[in-house]
N, C-alpha and C. Protein backbone atom coordinates (compact mmCIF):
# COMPACT_ATOMS: atom_id res chain seq x y z
N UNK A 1 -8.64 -10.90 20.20
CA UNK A 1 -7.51 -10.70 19.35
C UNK A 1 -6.26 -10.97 20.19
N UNK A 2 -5.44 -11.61 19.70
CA UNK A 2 -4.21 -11.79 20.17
C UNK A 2 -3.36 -10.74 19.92
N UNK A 3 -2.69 -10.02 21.41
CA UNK A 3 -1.35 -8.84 21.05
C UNK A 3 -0.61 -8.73 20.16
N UNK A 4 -0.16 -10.28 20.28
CA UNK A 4 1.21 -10.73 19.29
C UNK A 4 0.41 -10.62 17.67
N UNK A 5 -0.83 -10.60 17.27
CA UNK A 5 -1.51 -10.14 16.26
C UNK A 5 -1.53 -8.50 15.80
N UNK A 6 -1.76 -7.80 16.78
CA UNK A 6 -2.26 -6.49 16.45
C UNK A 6 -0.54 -5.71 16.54
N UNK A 7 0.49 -6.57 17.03
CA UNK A 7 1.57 -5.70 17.31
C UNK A 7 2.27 -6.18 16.05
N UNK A 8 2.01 -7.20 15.42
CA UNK A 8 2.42 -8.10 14.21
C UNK A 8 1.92 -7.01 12.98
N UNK A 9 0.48 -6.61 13.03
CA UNK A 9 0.48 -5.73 12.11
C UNK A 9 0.71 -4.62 12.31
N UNK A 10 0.85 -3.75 13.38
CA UNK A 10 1.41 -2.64 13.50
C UNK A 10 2.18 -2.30 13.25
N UNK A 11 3.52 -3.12 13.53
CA UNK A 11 5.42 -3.24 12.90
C UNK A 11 5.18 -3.90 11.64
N UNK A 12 4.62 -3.69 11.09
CA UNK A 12 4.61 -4.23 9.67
C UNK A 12 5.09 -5.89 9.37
N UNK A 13 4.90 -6.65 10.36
CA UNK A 13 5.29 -8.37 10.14
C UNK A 13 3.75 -8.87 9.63
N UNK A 14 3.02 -8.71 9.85
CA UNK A 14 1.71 -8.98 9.61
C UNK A 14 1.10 -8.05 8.20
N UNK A 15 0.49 -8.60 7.39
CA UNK A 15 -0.52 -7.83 6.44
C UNK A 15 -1.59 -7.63 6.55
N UNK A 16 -2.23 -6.47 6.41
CA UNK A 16 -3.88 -6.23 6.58
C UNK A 16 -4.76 -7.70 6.17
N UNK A 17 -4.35 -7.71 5.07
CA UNK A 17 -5.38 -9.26 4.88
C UNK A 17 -5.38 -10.54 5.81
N UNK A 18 -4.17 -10.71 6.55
CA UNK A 18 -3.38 -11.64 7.61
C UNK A 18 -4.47 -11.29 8.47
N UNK A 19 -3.99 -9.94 8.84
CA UNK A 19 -4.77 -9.44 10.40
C UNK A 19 -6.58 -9.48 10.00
N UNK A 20 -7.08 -9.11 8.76
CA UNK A 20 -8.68 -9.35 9.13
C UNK A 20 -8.46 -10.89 9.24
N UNK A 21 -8.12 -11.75 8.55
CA UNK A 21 -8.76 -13.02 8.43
C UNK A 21 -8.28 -13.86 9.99
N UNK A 22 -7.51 -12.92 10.69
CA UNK A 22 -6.99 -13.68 11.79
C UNK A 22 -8.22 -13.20 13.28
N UNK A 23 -8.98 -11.97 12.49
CA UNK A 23 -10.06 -11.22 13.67
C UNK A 23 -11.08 -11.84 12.99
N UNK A 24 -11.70 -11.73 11.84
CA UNK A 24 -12.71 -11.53 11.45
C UNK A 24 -13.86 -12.17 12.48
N UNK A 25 -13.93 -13.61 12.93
CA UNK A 25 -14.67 -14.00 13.57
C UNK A 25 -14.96 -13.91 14.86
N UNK A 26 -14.31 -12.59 15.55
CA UNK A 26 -14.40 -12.24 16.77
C UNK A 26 -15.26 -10.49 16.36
N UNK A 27 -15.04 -9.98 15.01
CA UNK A 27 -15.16 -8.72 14.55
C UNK A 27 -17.15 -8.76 14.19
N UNK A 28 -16.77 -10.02 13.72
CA UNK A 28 -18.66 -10.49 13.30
C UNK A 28 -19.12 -10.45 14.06
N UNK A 29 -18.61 -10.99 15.25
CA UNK A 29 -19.29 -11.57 16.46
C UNK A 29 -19.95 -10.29 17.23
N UNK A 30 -19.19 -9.20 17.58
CA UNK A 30 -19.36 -8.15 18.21
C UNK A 30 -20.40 -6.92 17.23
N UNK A 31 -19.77 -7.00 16.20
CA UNK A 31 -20.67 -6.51 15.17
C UNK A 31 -22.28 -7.27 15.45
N UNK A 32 -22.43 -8.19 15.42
CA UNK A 32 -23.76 -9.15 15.57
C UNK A 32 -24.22 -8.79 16.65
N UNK A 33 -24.01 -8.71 17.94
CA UNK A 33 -23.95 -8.10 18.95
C UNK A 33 -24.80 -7.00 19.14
N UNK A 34 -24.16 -5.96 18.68
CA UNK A 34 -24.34 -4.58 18.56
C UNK A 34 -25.43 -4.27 17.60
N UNK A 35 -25.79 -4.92 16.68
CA UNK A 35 -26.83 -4.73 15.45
C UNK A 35 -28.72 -6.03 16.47
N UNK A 36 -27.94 -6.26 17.75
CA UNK A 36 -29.17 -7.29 18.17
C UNK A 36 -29.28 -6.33 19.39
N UNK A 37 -28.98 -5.11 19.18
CA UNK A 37 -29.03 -4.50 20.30
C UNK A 37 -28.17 -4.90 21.99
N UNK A 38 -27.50 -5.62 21.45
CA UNK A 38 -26.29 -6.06 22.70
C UNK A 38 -24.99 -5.57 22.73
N UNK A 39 -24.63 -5.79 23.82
CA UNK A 39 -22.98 -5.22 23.81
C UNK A 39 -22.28 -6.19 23.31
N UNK A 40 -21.39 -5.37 22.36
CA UNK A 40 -20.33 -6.30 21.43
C UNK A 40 -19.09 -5.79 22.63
N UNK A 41 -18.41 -7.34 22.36
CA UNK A 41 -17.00 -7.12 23.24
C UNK A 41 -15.63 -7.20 22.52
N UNK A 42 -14.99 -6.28 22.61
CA UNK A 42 -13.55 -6.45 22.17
C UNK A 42 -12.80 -6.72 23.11
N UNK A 43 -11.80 -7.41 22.41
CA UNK A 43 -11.08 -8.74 23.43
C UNK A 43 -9.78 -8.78 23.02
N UNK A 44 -8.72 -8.96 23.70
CA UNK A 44 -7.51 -8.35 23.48
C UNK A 44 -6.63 -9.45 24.57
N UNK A 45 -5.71 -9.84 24.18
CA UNK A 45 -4.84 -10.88 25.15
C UNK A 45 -3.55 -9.91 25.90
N UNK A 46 -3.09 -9.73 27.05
CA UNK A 46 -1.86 -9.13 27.42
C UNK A 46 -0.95 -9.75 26.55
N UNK A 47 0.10 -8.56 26.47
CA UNK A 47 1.19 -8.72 26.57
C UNK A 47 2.02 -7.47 26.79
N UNK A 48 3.30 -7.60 26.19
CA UNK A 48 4.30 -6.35 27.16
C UNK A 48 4.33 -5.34 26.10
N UNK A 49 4.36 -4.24 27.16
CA UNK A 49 4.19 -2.37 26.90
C UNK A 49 4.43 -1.98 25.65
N UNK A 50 3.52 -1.77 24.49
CA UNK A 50 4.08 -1.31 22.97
C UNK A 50 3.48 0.33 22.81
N UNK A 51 4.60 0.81 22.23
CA UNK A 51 4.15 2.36 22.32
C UNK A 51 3.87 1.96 20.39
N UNK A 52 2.76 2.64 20.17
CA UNK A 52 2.26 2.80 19.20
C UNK A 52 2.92 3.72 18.22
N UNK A 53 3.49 3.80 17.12
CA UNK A 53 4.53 4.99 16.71
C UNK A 53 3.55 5.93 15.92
N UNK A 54 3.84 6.26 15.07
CA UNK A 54 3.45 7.20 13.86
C UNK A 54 3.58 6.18 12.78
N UNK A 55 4.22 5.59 12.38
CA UNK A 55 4.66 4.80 11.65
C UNK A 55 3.64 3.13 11.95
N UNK A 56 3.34 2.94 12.78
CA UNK A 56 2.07 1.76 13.07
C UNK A 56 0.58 2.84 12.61
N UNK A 57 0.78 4.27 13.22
CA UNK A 57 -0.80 4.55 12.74
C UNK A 57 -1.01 5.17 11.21
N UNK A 58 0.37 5.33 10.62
CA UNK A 58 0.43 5.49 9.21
C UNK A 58 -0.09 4.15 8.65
N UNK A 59 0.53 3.02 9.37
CA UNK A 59 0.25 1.86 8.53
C UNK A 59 -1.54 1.77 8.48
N UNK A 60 -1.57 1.79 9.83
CA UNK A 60 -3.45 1.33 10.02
C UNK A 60 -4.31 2.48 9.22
N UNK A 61 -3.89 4.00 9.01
CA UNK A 61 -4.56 4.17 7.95
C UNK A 61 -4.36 4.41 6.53
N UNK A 62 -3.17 3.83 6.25
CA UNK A 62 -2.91 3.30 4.68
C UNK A 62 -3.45 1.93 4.34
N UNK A 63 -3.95 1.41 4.93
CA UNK A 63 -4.42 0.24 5.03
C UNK A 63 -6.30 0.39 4.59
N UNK A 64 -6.49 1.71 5.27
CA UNK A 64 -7.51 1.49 4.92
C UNK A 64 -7.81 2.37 3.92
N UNK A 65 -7.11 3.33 3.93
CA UNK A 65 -7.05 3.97 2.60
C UNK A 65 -7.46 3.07 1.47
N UNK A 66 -6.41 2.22 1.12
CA UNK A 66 -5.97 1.50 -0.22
C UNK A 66 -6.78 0.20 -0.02
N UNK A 67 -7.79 0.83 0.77
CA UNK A 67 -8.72 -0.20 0.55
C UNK A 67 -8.31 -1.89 0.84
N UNK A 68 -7.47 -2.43 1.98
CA UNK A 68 -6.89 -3.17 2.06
C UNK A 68 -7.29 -4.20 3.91
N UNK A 69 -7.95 -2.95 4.64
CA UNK A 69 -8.58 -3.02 6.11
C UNK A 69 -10.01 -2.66 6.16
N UNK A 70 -11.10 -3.01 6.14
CA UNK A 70 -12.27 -2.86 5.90
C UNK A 70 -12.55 -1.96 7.26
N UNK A 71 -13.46 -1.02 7.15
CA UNK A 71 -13.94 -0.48 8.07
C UNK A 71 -14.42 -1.07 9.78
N UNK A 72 -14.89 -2.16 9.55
CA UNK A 72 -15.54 -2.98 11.47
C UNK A 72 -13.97 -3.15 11.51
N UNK A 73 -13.07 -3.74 10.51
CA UNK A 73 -12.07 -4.43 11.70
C UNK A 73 -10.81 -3.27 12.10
N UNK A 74 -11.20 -2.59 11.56
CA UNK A 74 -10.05 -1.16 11.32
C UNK A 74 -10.35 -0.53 13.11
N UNK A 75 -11.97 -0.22 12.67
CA UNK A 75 -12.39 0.22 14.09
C UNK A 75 -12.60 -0.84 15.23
N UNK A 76 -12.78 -1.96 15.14
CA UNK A 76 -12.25 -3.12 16.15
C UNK A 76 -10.72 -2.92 16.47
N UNK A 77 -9.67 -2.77 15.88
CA UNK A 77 -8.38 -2.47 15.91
C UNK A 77 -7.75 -1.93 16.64
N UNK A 78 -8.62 -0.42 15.92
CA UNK A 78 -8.46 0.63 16.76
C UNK A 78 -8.74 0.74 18.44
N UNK A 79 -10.05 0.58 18.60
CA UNK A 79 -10.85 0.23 19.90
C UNK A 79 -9.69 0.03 20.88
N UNK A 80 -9.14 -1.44 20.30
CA UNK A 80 -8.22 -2.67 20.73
C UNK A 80 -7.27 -1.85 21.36
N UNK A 81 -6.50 -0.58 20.39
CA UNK A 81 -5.55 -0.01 20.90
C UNK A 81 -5.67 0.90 22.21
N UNK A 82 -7.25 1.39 22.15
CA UNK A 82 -7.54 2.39 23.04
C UNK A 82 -7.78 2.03 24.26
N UNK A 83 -8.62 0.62 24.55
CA UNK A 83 -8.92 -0.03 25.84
C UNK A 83 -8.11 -0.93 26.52
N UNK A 84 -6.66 -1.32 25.42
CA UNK A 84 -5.77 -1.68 26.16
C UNK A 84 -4.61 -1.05 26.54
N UNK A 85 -4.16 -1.54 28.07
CA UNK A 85 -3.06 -0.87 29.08
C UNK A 85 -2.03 -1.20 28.54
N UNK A 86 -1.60 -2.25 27.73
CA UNK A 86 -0.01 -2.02 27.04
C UNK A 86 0.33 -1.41 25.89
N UNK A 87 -0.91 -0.72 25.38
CA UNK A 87 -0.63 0.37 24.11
C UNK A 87 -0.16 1.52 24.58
N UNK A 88 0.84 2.34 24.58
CA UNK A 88 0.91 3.72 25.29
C UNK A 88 1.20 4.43 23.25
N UNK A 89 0.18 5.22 23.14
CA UNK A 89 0.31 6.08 21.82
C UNK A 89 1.41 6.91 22.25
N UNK A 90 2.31 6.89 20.80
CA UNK A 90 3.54 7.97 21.12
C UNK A 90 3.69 9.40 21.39
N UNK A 91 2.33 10.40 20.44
CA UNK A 91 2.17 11.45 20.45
C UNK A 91 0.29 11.77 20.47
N UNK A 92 0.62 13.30 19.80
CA UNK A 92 -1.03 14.15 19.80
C UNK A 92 -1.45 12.88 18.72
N UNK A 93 -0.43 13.14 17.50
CA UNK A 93 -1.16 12.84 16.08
C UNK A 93 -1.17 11.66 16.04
N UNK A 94 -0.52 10.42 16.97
CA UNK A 94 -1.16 9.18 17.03
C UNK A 94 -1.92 9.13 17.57
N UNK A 95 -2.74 9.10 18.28
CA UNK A 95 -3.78 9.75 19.29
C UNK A 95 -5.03 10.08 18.49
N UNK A 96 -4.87 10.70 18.01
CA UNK A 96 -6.09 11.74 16.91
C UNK A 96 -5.78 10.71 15.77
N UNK A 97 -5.10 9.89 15.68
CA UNK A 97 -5.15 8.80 13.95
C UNK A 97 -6.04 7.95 14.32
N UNK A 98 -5.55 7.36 15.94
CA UNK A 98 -5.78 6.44 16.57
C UNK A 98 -7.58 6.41 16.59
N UNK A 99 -8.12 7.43 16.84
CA UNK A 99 -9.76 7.80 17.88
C UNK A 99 -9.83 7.97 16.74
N UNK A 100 -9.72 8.39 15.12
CA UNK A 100 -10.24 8.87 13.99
C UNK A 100 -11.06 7.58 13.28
N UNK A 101 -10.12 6.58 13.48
CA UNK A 101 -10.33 5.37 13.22
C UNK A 101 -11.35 4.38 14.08
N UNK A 102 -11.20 4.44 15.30
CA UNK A 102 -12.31 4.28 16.56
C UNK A 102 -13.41 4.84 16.80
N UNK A 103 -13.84 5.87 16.05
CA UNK A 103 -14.88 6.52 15.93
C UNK A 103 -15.80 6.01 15.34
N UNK A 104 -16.86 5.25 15.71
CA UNK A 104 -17.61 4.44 14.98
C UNK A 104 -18.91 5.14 14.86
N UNK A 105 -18.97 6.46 15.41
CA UNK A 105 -20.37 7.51 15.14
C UNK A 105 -20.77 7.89 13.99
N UNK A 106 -19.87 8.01 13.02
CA UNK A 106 -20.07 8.19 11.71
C UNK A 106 -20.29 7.25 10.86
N UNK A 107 -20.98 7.41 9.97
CA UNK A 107 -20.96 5.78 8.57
C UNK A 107 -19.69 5.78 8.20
N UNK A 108 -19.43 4.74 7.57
CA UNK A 108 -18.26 4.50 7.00
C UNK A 108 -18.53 4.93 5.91
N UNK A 109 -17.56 5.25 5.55
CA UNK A 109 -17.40 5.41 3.52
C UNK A 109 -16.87 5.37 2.85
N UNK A 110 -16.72 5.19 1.28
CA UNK A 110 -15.36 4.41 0.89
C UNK A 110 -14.92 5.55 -0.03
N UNK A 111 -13.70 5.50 -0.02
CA UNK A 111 -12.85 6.34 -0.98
C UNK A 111 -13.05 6.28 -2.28
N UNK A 112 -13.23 7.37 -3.22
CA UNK A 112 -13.02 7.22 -4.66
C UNK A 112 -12.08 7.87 -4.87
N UNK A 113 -10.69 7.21 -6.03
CA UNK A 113 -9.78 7.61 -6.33
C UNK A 113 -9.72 8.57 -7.17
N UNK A 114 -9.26 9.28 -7.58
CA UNK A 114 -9.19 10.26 -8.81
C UNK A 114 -8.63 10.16 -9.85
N UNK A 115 -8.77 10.30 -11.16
CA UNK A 115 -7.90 9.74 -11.77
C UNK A 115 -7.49 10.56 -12.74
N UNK A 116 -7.34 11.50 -12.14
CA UNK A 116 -6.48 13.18 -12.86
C UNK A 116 -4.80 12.56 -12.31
């Protein structure tokens, strides 16, 4: 994944649909990986020091909320943010949005809306 990608959707210049279709084939890849019993690699290009706000990890999980960021690339994303040195998270609760999303121990599951 390219920085200038993941920092594109974080500040809101980029759209969830932008950002999967701009991973997806690095997201398969690792996914494929991991399901052949191999290590999947997430891959991330430098660039300069972005502190992650509240407002980037609101976006990444309204995104997946509204059903708009599919679960592998949400947690590919995430990952992205955690193993790279120019993400510095701003606080606790980006932090805990951040690993909530990176947590790939659990199944995924999809939201049902309510319609009260």
């Amino acid at each position: 994944m390219k920085h200038a990608t993941l920092v594109g959707f974080l500040t809101g210049e980029l759209s969830p649909e932008v950002l999967v279709d701009e991973i997806s084939t690095e997201v398969n890849a690792c996914e494929a990986s991991f399901q052949a019993g191999e290590n999947g690699y997430i891959i991330i290009t430098d660039g300069r020091p972005v502190k992650v706000t509240r407002e980037g990890a609101r976006r990444l999980l309204a995104a997946i909320a509204h059903e708009r960021l599919p679960f592998q690339p949400a947690n590919y994303v995430a990952a992205s943010i955690i193993m790279n040195d120019d993400f510095d998270l701003a606080d606790d609760a980006v932090r805990d949005a951040i690993n909530f999303v990176a947590d790939d121990s659990r199944s995924p599951c999809t939201m049902q809306r309510s319609r009260h």
